[in-house]
PDB file of N, CA and C in Angstrom:
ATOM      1  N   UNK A   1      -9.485  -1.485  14.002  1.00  0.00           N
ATOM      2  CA  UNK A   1     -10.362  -2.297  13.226  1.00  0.00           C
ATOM      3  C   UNK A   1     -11.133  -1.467  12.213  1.00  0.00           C
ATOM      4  N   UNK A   2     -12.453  -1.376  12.471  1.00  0.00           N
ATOM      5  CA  UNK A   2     -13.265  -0.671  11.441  1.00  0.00           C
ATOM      6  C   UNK A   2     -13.119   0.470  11.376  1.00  0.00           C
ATOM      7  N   UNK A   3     -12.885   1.173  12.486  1.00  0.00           N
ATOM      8  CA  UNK A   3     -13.066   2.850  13.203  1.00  0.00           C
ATOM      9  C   UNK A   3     -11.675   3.176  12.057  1.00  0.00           C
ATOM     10  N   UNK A   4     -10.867   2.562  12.060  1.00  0.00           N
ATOM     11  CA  UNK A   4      -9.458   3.180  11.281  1.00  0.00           C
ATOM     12  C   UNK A   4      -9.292   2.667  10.026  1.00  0.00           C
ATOM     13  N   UNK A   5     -10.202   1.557   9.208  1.00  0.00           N
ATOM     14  CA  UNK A   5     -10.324   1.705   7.944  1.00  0.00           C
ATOM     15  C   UNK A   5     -11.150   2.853   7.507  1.00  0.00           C
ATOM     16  N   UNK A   6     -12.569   2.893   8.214  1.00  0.00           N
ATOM     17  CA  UNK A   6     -13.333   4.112   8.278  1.00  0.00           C
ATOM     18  C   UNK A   6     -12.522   5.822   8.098  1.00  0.00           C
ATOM     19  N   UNK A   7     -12.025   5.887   8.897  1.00  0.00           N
ATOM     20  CA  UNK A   7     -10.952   7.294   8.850  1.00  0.00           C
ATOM     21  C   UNK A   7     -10.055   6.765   7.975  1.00  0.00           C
ATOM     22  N   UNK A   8      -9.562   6.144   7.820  1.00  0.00           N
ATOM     23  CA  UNK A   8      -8.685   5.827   6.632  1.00  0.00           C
ATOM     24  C   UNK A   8      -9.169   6.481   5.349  1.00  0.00           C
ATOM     25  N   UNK A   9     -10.269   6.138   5.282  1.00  0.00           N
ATOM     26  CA  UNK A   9     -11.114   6.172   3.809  1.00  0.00           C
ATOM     27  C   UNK A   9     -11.857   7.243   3.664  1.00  0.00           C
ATOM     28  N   UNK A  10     -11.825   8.157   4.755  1.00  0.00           N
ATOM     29  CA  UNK A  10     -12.398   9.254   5.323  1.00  0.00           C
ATOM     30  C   UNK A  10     -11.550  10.786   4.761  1.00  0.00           C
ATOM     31  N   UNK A  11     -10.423  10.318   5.122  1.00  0.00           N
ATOM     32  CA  UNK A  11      -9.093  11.032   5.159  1.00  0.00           C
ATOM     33  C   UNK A  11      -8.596  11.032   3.588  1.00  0.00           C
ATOM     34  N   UNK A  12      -8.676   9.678   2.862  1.00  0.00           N
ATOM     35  CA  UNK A  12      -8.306   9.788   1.535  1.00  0.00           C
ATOM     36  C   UNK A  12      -9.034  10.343   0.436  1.00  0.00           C
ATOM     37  N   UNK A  13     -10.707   9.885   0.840  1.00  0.00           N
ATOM     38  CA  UNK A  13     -11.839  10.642  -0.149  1.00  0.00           C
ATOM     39  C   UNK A  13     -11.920  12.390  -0.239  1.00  0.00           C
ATOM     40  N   UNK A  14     -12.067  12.952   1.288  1.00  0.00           N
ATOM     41  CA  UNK A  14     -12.013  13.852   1.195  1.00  0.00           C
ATOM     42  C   UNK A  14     -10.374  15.063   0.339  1.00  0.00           C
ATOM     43  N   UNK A  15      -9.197  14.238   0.722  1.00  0.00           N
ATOM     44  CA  UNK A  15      -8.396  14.902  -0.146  1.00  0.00           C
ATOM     45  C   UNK A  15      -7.553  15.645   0.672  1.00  0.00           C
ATOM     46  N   UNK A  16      -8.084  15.419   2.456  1.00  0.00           N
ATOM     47  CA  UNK A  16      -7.169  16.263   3.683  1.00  0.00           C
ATOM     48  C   UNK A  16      -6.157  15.916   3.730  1.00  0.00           C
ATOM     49  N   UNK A  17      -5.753  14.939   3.525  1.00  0.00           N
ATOM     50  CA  UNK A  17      -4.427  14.154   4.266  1.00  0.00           C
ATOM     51  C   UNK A  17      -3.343  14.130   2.418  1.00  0.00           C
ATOM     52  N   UNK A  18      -2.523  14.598   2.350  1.00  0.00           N
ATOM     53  CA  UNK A  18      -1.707  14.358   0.999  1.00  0.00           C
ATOM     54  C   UNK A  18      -1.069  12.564   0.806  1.00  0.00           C
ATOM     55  N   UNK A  19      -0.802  12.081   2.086  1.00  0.00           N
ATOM     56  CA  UNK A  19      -1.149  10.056   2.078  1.00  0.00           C
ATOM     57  C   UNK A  19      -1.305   9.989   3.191  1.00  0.00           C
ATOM     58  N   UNK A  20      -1.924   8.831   3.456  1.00  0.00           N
ATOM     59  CA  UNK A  20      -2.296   7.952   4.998  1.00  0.00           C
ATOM     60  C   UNK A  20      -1.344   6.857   4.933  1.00  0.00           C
ATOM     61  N   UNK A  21      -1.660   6.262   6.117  1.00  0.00           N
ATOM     62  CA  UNK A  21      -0.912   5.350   6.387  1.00  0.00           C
ATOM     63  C   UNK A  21      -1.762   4.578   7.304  1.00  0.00           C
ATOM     64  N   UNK A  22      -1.553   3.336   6.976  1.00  0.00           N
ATOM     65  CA  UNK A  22      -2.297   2.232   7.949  1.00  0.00           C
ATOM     66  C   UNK A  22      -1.586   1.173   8.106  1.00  0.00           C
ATOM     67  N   UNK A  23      -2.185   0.408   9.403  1.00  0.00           N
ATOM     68  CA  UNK A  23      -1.300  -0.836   9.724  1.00  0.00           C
ATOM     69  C   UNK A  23      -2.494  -1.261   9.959  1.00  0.00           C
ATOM     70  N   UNK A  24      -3.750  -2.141   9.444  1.00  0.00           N
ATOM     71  CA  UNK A  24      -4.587  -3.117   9.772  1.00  0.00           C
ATOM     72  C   UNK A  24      -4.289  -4.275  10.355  1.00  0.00           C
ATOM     73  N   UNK A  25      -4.834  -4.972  11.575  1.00  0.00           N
ATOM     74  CA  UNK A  25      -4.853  -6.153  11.539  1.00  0.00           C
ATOM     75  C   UNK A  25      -5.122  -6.940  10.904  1.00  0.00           C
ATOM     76  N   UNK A  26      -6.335  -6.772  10.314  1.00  0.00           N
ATOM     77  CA  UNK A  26      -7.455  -7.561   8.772  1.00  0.00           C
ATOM     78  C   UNK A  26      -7.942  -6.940   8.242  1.00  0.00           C
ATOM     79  N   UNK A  27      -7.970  -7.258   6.898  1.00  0.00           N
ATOM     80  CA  UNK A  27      -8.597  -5.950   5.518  1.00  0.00           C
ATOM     81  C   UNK A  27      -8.643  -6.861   4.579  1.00  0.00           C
ATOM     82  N   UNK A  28     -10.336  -7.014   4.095  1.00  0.00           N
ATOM     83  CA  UNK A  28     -10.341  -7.769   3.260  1.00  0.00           C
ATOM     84  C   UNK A  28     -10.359  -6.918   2.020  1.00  0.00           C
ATOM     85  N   UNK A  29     -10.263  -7.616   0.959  1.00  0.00           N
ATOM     86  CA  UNK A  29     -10.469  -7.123  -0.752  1.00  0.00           C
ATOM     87  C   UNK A  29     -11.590  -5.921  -1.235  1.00  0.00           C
ATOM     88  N   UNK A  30     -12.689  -5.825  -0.400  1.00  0.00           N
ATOM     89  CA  UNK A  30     -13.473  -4.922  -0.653  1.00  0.00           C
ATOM     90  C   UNK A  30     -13.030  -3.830   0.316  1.00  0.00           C
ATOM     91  N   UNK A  31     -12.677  -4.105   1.545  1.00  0.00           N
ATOM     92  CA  UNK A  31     -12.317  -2.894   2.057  1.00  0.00           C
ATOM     93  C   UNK A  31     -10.949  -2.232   1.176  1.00  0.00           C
ATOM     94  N   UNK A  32      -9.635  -2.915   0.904  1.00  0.00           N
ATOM     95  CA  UNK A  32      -8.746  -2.834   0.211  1.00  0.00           C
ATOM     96  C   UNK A  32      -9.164  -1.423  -1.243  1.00  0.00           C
ATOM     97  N   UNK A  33     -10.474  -2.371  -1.837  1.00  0.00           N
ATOM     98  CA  UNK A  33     -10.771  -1.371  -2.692  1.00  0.00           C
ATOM     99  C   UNK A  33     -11.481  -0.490  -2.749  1.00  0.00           C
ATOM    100  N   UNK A  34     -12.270  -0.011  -1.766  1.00  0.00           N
ATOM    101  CA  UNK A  34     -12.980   0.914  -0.686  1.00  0.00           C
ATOM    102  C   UNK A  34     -12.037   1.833  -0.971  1.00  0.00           C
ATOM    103  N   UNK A  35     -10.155   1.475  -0.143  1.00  0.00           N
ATOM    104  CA  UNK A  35      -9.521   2.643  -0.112  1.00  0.00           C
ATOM    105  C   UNK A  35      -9.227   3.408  -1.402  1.00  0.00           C
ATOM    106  N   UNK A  36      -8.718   1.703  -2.748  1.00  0.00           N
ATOM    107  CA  UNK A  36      -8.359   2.654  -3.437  1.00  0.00           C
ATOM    108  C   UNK A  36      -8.775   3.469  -4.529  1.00  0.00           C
ATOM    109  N   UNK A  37     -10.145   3.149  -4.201  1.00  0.00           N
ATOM    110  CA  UNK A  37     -11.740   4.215  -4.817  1.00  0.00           C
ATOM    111  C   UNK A  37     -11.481   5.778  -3.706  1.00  0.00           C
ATOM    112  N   UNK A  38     -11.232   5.853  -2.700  1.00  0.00           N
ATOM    113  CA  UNK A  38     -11.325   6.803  -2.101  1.00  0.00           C
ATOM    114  C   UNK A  38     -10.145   7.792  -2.051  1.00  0.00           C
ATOM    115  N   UNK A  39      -8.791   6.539  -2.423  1.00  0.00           N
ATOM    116  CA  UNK A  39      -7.428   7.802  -2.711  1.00  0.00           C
ATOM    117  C   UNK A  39      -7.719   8.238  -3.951  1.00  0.00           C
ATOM    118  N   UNK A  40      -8.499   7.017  -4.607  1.00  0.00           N
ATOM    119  CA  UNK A  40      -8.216   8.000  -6.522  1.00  0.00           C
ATOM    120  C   UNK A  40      -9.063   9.507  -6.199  1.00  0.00           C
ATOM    121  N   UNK A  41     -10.507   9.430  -5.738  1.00  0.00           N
ATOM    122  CA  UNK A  41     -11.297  10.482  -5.758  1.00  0.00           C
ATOM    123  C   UNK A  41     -10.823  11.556  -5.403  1.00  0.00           C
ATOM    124  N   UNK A  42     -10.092  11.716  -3.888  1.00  0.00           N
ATOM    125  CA  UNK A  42      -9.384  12.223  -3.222  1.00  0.00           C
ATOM    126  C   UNK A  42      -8.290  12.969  -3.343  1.00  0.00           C
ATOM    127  N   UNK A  43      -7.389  12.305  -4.629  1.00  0.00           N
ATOM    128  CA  UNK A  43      -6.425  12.248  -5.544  1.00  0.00           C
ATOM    129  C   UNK A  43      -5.183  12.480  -4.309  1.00  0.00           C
ATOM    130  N   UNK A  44      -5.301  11.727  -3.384  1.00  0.00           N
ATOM    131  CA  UNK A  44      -4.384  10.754  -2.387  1.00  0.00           C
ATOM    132  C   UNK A  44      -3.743   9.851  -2.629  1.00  0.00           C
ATOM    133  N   UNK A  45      -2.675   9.605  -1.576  1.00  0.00           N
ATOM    134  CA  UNK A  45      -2.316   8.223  -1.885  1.00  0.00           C
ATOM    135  C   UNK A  45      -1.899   7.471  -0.157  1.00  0.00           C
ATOM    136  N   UNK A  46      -3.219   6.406  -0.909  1.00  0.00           N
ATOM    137  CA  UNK A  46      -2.633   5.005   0.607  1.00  0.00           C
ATOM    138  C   UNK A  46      -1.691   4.168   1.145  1.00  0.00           C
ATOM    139  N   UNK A  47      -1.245   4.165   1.789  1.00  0.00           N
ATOM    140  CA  UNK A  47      -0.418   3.416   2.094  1.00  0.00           C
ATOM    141  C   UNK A  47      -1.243   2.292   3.293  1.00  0.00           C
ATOM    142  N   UNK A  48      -0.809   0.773   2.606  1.00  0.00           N
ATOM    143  CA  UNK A  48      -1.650  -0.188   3.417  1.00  0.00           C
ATOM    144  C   UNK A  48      -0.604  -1.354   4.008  1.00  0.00           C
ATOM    145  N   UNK A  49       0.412  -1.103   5.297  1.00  0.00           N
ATOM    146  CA  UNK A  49       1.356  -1.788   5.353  1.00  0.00           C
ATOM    147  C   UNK A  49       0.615  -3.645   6.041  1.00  0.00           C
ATOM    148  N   UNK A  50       0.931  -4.227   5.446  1.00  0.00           N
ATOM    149  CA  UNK A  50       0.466  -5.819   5.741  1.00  0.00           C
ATOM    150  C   UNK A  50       2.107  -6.879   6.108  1.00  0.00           C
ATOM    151  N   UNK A  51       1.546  -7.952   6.427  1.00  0.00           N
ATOM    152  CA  UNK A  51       2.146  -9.016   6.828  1.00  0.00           C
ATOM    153  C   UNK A  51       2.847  -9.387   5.708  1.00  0.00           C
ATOM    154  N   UNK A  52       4.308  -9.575   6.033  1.00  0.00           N
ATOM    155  CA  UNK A  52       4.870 -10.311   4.861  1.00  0.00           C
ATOM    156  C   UNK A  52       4.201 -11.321   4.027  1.00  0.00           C
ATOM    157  N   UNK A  53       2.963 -12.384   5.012  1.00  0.00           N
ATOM    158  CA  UNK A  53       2.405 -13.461   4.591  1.00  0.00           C
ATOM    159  C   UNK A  53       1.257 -13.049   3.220  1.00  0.00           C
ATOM    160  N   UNK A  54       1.272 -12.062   3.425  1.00  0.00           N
ATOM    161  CA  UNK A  54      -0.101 -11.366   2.132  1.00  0.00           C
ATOM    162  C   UNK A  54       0.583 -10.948   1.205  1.00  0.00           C
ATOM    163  N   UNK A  55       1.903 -10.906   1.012  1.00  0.00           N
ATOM    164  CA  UNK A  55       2.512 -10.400   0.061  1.00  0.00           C
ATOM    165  C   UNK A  55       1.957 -10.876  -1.715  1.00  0.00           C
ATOM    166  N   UNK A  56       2.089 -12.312  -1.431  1.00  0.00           N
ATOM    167  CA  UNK A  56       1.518 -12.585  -2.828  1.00  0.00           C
ATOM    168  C   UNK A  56       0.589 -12.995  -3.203  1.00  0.00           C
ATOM    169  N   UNK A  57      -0.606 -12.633  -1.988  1.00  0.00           N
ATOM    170  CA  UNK A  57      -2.227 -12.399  -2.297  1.00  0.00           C
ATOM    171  C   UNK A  57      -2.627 -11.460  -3.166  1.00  0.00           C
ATOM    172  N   UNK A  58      -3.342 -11.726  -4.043  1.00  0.00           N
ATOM    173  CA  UNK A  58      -3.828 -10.674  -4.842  1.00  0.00           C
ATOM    174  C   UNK A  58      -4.746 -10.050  -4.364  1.00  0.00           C
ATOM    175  N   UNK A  59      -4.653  -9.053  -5.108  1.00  0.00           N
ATOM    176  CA  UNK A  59      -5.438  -7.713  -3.916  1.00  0.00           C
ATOM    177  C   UNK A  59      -6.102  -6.290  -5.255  1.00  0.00           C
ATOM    178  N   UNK A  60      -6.973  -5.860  -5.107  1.00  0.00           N
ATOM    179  CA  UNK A  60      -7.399  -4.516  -5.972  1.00  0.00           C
ATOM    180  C   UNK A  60      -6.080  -3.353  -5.876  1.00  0.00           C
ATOM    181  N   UNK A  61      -5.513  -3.210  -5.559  1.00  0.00           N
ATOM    182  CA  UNK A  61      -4.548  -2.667  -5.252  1.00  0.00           C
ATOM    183  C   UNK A  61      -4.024  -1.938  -6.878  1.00  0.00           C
ATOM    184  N   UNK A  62      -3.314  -0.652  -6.632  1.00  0.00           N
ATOM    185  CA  UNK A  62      -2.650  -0.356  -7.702  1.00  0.00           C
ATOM    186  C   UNK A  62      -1.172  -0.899  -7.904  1.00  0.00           C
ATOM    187  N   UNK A  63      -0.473  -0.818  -6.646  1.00  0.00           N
ATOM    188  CA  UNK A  63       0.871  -1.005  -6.045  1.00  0.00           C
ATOM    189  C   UNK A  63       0.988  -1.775  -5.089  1.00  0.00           C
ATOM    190  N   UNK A  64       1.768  -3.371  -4.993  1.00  0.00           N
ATOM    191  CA  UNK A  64       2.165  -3.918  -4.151  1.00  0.00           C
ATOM    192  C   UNK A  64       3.536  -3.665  -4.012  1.00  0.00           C
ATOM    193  N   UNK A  65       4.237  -3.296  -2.897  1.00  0.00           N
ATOM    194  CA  UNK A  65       5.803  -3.798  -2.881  1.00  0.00           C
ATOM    195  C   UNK A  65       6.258  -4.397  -1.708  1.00  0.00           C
ATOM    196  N   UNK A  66       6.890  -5.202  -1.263  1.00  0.00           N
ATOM    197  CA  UNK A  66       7.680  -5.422  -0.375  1.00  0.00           C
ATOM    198  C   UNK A  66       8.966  -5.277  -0.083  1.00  0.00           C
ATOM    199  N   UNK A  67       9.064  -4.652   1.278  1.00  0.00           N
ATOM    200  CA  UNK A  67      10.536  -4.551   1.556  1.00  0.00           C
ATOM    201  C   UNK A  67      11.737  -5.823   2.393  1.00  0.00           C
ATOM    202  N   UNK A  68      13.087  -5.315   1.459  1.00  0.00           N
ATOM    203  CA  UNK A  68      13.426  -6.584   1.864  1.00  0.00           C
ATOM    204  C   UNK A  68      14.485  -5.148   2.511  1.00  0.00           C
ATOM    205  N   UNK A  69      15.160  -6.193   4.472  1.00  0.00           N
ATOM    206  CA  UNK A  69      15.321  -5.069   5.150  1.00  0.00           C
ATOM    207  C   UNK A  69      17.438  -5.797   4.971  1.00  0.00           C
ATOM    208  N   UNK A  70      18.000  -6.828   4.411  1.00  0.00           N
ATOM    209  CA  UNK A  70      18.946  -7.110   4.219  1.00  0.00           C
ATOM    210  C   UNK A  70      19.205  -7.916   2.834  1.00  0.00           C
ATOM    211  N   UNK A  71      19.630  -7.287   1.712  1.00  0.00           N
ATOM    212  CA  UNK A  71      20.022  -6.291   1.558  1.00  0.00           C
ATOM    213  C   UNK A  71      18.848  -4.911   1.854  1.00  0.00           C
ATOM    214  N   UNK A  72      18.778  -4.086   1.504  1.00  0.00           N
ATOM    215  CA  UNK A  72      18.005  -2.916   1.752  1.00  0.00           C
ATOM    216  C   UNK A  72      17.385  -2.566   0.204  1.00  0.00           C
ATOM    217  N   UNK A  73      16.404  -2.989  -0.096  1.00  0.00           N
ATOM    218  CA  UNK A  73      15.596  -3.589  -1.507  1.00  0.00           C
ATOM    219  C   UNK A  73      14.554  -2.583  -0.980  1.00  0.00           C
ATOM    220  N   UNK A  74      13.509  -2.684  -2.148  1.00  0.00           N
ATOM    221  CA  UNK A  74      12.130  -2.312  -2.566  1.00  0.00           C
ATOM    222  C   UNK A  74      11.916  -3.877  -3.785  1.00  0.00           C
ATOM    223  N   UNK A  75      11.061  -4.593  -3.723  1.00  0.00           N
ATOM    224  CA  UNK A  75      11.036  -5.001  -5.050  1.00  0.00           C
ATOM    225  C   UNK A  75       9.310  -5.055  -4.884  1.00  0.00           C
ATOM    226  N   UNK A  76       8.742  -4.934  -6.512  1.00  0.00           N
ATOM    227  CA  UNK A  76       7.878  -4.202  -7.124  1.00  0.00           C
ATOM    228  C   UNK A  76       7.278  -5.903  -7.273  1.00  0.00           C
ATOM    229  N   UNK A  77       6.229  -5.988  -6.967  1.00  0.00           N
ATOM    230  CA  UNK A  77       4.929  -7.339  -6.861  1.00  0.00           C
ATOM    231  C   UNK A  77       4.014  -7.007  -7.674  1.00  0.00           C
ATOM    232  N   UNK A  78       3.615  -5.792  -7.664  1.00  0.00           N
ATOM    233  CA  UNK A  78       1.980  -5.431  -8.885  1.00  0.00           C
ATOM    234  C   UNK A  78       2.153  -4.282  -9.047  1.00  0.00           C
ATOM    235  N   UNK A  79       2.048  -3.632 -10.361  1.00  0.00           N
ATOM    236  CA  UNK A  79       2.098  -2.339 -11.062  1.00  0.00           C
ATOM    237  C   UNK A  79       0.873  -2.398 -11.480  1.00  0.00           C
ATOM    238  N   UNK A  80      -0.496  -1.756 -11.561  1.00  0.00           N
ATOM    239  CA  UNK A  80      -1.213  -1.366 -12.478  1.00  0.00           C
ATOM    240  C   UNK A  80      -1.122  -0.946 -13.897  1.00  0.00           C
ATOM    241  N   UNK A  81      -1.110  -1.700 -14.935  1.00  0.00           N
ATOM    242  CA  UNK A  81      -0.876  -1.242 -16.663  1.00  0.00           C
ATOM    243  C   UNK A  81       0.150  -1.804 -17.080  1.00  0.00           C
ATOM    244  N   UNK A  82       1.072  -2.163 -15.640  1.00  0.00           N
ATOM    245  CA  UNK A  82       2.586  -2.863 -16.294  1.00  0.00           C
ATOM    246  C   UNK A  82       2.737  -4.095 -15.888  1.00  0.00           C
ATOM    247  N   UNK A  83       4.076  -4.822 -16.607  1.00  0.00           N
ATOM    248  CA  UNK A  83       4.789  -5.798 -15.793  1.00  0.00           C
ATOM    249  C   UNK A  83       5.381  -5.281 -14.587  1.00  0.00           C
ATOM    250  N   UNK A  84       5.435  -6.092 -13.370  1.00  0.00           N
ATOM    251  CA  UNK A  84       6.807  -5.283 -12.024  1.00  0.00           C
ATOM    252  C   UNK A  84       8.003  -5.445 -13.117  1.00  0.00           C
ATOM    253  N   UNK A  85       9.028  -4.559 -12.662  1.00  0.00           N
ATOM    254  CA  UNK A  85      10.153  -5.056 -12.903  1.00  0.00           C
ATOM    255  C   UNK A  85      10.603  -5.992 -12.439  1.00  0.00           C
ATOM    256  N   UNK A  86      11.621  -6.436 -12.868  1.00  0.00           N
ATOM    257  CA  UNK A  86      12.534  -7.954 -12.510  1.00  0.00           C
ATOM    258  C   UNK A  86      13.306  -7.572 -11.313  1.00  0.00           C
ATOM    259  N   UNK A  87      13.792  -6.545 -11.455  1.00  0.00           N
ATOM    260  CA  UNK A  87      15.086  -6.116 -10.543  1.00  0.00           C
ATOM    261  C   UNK A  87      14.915  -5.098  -8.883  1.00  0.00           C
ATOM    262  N   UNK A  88      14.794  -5.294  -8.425  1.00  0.00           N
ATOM    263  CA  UNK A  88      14.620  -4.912  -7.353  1.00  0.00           C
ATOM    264  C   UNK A  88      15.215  -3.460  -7.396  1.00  0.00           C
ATOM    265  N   UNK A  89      14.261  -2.768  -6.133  1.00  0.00           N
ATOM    266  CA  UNK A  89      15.077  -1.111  -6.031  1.00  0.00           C
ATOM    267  C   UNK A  89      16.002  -0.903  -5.191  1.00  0.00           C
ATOM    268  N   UNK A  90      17.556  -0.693  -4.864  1.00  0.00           N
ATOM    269  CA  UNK A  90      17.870  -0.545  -2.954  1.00  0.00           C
ATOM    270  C   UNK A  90      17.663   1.165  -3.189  1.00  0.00           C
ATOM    271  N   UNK A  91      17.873   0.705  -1.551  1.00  0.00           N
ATOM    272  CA  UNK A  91      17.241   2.284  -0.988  1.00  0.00           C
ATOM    273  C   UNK A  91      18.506   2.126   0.192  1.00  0.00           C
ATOM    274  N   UNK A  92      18.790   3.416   1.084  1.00  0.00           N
ATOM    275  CA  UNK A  92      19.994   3.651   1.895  1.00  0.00           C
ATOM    276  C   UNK A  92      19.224   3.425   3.151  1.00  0.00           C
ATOM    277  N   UNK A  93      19.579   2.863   3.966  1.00  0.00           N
ATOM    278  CA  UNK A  93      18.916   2.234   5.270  1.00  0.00           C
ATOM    279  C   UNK A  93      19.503   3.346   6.440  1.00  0.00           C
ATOM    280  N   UNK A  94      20.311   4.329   5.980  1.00  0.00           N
ATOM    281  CA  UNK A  94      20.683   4.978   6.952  1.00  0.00           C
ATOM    282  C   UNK A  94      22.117   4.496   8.063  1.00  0.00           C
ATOM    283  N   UNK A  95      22.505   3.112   7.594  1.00  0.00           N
ATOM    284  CA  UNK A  95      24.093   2.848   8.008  1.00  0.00           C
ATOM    285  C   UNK A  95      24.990   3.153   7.059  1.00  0.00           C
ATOM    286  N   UNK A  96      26.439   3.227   7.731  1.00  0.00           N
ATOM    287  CA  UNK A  96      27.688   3.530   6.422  1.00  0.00           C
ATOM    288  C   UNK A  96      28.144   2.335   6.860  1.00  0.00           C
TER     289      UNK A  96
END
């Protein structure tokens, strides 16, 4: 809950950790941008994995993406400065 947004934001401000990683249960918009005030300072980067269902909540965020796990995608939801692209990324899932 709080204790690990707390270290979350702990870990990114100070600049220890080169990225974090989190799995929140709930994170609202100010905490969201809590972090990504604390990776910029930090000059980190967060990683904030959420529920498929938040996907197309808007959020302070620099980077949304979701993964799609068949086919084996990345596709790009929010870029900061840009449009996402249209086209999705694949990535190798590790089967032949």
């Amino acid at each position: 809950g709080r204790d690990s947004l707390w270290s979350a934001e702990q870990c990114l401000r100070a600049g220890a950790c080169a990225a974090v990683l989190l799995w929140p249960r709930q994170v609202d918009d100010r905490a969201l941008r809590r972090l990504q005030v604390a990776a910029e300072s930090g000059q980190s980067i967060g990683f904030v994995c959420r529920d498929a269902r938040h996907a197309e909540q808007s959020s302070p965020v620099a980077l949304r993406l979701r993964l799609h796990v068949r086919p084996s995608e990345i596709e790009v939801l929010k870029c900061r400065g840009a449009a996402p692209p249209t086209q999705r990324i694949p990535f190798a899932d590790g089967r032949h």
